[in-house]
C-alpha atoms as a PDB file:
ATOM      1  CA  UNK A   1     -11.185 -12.604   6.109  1.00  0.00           C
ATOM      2  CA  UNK A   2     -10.109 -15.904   4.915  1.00  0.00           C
ATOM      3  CA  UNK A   3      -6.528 -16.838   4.604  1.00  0.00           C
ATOM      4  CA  UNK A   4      -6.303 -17.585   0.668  1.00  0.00           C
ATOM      5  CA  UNK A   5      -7.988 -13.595   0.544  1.00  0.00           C
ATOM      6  CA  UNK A   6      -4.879 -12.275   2.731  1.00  0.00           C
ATOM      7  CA  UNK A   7      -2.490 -14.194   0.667  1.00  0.00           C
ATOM      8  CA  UNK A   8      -3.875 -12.896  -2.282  1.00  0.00           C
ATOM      9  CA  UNK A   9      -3.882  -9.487  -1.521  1.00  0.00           C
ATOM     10  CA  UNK A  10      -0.444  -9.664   0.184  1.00  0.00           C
ATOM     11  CA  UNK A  11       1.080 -10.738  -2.987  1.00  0.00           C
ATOM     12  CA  UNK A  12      -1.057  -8.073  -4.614  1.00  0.00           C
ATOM     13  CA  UNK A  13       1.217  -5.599  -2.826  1.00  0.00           C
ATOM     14  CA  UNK A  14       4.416  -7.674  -3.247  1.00  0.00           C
ATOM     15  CA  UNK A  15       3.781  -6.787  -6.857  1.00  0.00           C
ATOM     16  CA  UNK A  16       2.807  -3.241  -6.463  1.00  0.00           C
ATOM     17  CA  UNK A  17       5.872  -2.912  -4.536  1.00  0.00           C
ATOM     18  CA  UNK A  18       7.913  -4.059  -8.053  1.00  0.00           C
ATOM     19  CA  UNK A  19       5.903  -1.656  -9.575  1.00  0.00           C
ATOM     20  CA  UNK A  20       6.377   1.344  -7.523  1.00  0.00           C
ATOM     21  CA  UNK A  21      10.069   0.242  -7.649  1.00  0.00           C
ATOM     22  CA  UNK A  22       9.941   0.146 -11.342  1.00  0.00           C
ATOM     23  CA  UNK A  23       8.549   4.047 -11.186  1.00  0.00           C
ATOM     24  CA  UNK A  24      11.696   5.280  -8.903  1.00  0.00           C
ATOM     25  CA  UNK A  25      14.273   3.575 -11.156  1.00  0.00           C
ATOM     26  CA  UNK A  26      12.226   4.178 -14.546  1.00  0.00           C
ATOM     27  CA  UNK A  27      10.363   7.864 -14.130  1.00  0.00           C
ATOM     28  CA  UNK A  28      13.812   9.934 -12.915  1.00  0.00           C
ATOM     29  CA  UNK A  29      15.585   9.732 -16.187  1.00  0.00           C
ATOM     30  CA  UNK A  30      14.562  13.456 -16.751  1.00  0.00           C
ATOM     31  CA  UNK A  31      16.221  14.514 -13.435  1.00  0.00           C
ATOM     32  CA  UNK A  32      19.024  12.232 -13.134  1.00  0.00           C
ATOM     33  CA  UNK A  33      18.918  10.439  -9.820  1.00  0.00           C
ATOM     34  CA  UNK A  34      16.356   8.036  -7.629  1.00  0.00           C
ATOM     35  CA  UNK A  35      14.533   9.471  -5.007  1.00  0.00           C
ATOM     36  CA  UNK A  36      11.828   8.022  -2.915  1.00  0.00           C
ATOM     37  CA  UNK A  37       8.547   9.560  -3.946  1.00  0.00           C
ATOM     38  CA  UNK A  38       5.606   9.690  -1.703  1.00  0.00           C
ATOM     39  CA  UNK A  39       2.463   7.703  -2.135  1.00  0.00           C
ATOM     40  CA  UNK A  40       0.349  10.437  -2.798  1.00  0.00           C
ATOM     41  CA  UNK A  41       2.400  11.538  -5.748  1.00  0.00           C
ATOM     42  CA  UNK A  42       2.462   8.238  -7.180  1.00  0.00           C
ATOM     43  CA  UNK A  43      -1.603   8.041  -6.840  1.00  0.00           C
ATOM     44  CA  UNK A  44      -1.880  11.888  -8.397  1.00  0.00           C
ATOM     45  CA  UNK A  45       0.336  10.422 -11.142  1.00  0.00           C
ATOM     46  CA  UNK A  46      -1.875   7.498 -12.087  1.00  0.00           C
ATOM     47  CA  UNK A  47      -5.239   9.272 -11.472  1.00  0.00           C
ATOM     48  CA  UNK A  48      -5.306  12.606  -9.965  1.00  0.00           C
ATOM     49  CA  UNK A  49      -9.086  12.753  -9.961  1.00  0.00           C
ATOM     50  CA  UNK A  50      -9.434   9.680  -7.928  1.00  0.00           C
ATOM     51  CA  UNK A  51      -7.302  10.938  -5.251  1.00  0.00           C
ATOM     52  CA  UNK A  52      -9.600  14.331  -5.012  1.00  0.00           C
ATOM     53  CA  UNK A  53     -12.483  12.002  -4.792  1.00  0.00           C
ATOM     54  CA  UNK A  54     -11.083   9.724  -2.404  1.00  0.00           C
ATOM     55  CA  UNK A  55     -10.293  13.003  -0.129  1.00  0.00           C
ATOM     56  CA  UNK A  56     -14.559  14.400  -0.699  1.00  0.00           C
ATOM     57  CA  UNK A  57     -15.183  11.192   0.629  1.00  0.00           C
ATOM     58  CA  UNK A  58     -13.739  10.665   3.370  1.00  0.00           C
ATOM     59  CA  UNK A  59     -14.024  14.444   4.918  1.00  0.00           C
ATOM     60  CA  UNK A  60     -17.511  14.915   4.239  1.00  0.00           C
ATOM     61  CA  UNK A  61     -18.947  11.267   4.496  1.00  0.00           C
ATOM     62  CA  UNK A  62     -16.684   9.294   7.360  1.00  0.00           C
ATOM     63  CA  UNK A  63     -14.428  11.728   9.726  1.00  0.00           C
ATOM     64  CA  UNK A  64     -12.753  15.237   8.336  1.00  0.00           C
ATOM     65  CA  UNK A  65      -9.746  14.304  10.944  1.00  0.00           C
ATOM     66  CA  UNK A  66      -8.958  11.150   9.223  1.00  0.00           C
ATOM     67  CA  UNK A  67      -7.692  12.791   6.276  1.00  0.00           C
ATOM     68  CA  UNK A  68      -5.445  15.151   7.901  1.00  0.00           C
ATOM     69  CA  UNK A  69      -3.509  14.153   9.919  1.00  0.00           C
ATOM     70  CA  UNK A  70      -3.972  10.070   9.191  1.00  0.00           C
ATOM     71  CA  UNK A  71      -4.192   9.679   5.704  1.00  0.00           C
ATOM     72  CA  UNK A  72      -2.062  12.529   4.381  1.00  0.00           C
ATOM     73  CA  UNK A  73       0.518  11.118   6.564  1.00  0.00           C
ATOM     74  CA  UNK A  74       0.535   7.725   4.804  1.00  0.00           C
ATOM     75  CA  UNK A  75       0.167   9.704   1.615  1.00  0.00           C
ATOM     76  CA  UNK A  76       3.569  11.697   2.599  1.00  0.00           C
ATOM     77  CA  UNK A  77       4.959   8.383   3.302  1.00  0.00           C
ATOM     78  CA  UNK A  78       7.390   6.755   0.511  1.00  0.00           C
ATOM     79  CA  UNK A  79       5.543   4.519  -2.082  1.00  0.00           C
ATOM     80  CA  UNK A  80       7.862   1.795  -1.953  1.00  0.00           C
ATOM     81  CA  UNK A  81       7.859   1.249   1.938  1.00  0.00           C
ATOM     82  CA  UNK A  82       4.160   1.903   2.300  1.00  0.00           C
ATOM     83  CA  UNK A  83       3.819  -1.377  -0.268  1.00  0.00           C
ATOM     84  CA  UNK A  84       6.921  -3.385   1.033  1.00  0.00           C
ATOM     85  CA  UNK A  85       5.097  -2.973   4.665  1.00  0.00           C
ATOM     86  CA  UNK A  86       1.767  -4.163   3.614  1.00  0.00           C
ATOM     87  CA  UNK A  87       3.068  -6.817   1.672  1.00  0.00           C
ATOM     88  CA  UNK A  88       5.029  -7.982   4.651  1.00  0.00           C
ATOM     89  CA  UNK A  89       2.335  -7.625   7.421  1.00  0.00           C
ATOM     90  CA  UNK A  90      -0.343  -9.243   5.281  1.00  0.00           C
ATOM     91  CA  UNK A  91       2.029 -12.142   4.625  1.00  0.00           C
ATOM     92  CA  UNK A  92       2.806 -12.657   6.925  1.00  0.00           C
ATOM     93  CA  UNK A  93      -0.421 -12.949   8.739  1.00  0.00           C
ATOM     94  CA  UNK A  94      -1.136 -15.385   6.006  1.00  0.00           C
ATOM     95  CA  UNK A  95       1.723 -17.729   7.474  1.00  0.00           C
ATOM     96  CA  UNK A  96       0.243 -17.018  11.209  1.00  0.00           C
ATOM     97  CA  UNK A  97      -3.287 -18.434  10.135  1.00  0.00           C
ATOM     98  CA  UNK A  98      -1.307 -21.414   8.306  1.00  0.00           C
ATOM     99  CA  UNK A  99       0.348 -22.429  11.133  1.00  0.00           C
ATOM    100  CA  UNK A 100      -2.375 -21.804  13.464  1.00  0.00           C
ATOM    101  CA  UNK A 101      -4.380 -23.996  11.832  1.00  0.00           C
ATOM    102  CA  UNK A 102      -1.968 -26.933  11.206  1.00  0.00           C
ATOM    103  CA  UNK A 103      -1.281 -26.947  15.434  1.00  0.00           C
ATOM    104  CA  UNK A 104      -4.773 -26.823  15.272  1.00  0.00           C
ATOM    105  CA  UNK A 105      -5.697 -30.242  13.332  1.00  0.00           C
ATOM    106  CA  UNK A 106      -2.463 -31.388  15.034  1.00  0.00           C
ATOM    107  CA  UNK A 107      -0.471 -32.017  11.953  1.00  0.00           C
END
């Protein structure tokens, strides 16, 4: 994977982060407080038929175990953090290969 593709889809996830944000702050007005929701709810919200598809797919066509326990763990996991995480680790390995690469050429 190139650098400018990590970078990309780092801040990809910076801004899905915003927008998952956006949905705690925004989508409670109905109940009356923030709460973290999990990932999975906030993929059932925006398109509940993808997430049954996704799940067909990966039991019967890669591994049955890694949808339960792996993925519906991340799927349990709150939207927010799961985005803020990948943001940060795919940055940030962004800045690694930058740096590499300028020791590298010896700038």
């Amino acid at each position: 994977m190139g650098r400018l593709f990590l970078c990309s889809l780092g801040w990809l996830f910076v801004l899905a982060t915003f927008g998952a944000g956006a949905w705690e702050v925004f989508a409670p007005a109905a109940k009356g407080g923030v709460a973290l929701r999990p990932l999975g709810a906030l993929w059932y919200w925006i398109d509940p038929g993808s997430l049954n598809l996704a799940q067909a797919v990966v039991e019967r066509y890669i591994l049955p175990e890694l949808w339960d326990p792996a993925i519906v763990t991340l799927l349990q996991q709150p939207a927010v953090l799961v985005f803020a995480v990948t943001a940060f680790v795919l940055l940030a390995l962004c800045l690694i290969i930058r740096l590499w690469r300028r020791w590298r050429m010896g700038v």
